[in-house]
C-alpha atoms as a PDB file:
ATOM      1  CA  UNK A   1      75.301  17.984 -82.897  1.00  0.00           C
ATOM      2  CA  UNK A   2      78.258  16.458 -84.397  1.00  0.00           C
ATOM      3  CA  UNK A   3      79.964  18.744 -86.993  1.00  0.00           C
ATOM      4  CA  UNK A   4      80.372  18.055 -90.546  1.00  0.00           C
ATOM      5  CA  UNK A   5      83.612  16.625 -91.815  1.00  0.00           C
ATOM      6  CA  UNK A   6      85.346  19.635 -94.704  1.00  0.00           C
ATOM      7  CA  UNK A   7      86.352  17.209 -97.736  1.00  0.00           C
ATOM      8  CA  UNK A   8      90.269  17.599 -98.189  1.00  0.00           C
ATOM      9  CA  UNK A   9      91.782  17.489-101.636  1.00  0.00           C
ATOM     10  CA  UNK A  10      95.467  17.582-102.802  1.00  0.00           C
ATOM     11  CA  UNK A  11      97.416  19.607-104.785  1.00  0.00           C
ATOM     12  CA  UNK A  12      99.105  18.551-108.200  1.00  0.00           C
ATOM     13  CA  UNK A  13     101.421  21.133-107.839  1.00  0.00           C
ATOM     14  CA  UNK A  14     102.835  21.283-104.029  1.00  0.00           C
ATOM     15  CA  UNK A  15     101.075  18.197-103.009  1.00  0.00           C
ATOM     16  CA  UNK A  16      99.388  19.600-100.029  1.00  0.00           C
ATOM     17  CA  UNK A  17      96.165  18.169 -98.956  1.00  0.00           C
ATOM     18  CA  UNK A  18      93.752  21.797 -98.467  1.00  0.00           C
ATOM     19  CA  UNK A  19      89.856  21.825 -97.899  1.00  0.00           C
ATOM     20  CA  UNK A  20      88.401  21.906-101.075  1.00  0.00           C
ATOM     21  CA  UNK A  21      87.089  25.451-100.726  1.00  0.00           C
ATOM     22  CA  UNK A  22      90.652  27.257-101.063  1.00  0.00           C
ATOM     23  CA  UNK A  23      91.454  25.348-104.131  1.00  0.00           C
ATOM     24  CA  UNK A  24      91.006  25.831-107.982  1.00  0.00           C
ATOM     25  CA  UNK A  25      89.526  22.565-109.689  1.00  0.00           C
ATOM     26  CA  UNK A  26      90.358  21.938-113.428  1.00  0.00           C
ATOM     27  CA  UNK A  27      88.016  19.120-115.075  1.00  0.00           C
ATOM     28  CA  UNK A  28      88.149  17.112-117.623  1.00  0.00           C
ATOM     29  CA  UNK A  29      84.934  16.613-119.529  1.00  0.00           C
ATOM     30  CA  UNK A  30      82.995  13.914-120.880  1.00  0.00           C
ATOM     31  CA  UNK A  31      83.788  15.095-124.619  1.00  0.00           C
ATOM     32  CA  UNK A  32      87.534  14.652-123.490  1.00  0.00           C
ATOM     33  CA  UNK A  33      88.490  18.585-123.604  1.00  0.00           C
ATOM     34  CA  UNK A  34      89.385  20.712-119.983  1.00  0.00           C
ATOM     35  CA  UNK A  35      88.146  23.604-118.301  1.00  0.00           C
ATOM     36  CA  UNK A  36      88.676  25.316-115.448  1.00  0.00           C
ATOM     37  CA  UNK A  37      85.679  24.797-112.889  1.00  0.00           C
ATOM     38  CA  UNK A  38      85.310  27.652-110.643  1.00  0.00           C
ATOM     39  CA  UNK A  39      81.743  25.964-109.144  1.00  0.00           C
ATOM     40  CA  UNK A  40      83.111  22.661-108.439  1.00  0.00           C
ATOM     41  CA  UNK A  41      80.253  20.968-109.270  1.00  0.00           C
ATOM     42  CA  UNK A  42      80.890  20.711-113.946  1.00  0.00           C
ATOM     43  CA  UNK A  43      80.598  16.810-114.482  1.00  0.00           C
ATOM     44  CA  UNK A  44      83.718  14.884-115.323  1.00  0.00           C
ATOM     45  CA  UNK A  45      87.148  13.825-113.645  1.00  0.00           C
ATOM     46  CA  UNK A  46      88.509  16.880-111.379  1.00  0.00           C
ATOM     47  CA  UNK A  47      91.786  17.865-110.279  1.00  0.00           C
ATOM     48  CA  UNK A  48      93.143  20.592-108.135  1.00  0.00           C
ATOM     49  CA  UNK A  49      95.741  23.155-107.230  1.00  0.00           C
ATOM     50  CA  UNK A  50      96.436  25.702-104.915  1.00  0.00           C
ATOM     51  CA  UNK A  51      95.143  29.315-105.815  1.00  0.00           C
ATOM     52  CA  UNK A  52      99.022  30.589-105.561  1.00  0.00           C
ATOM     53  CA  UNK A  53     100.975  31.356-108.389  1.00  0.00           C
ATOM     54  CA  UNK A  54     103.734  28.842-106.937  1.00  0.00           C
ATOM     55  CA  UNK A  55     101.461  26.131-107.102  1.00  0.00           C
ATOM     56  CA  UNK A  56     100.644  26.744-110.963  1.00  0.00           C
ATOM     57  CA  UNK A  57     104.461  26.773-111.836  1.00  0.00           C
ATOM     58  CA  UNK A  58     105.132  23.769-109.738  1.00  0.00           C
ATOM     59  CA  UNK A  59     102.269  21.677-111.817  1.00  0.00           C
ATOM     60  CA  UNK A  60     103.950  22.525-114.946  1.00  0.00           C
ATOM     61  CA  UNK A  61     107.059  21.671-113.884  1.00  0.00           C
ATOM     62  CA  UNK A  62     106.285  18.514-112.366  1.00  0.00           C
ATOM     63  CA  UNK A  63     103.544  17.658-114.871  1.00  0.00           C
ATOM     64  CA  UNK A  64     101.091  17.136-111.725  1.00  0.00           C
ATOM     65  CA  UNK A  65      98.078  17.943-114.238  1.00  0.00           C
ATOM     66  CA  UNK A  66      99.516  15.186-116.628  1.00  0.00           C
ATOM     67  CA  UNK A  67     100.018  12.314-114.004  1.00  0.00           C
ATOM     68  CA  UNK A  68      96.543  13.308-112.627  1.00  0.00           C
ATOM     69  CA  UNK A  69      94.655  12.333-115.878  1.00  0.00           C
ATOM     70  CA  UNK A  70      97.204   9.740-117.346  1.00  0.00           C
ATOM     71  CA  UNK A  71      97.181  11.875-120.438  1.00  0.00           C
ATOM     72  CA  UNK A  72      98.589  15.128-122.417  1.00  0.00           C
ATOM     73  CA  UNK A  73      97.904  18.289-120.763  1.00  0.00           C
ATOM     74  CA  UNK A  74      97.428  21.812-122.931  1.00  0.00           C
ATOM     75  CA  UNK A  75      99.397  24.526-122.583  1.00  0.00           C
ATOM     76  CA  UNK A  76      96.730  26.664-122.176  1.00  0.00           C
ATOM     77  CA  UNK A  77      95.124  25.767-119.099  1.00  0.00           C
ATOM     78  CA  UNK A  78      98.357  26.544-117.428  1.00  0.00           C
ATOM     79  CA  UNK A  79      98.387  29.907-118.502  1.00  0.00           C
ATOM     80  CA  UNK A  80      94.800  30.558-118.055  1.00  0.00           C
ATOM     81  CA  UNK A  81      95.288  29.318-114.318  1.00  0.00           C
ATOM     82  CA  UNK A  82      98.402  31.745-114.290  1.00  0.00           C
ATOM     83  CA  UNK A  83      96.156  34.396-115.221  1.00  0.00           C
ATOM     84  CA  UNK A  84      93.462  33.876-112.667  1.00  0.00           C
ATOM     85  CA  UNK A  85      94.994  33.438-109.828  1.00  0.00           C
ATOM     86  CA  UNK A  86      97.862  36.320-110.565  1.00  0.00           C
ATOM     87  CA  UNK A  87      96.912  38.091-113.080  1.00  0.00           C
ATOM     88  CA  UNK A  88     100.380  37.169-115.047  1.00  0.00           C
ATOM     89  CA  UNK A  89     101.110  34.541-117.344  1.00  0.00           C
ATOM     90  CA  UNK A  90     103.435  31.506-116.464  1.00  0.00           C
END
């Protein structure tokens, strides 16, 4: 049996391109607001970083979230990824 091919996504913040699994998707819903989606699965345009608090920083320094959705970003998405995947605020 062949085995099955692990979709790869990349990171707005480092750029690296990680199985989907080990990464923390952020969505951007049909009524136009964003939430973090820890199933993967919430309906709407996804994007995703790394689960390391260097990756978080990056993607508000480089504005990865921004270029990803061609649109303003809130502040607070930022610091509630901070706060999940350290426990500290960014």
């Amino acid at each position: 049996m062949s085995e099955r091919k692990t979709p790869l996504r990349r990171c707005v913040g480092c750029g690296q391109m990680l199985p989907k699994a080990q990464m923390q998707r952020v969505v951007k819903t049909t009524e136009g607001g964003y939430e973090i989606d820890p199933t993967g699965k919430q309906a709407g345009r996804g994007a995703y970083v790394c689960v390391l608090p260097e990756c978080v920083a990056k993607a508000l320094k480089n504005r990865g979230f921004e270029r990803s959705y061609k649109s303003g970003f809130p502040k607070e998405i930022y610091s509630a990824l901070a706060r999940e995947v350290s426990g500290s605020d960014v």
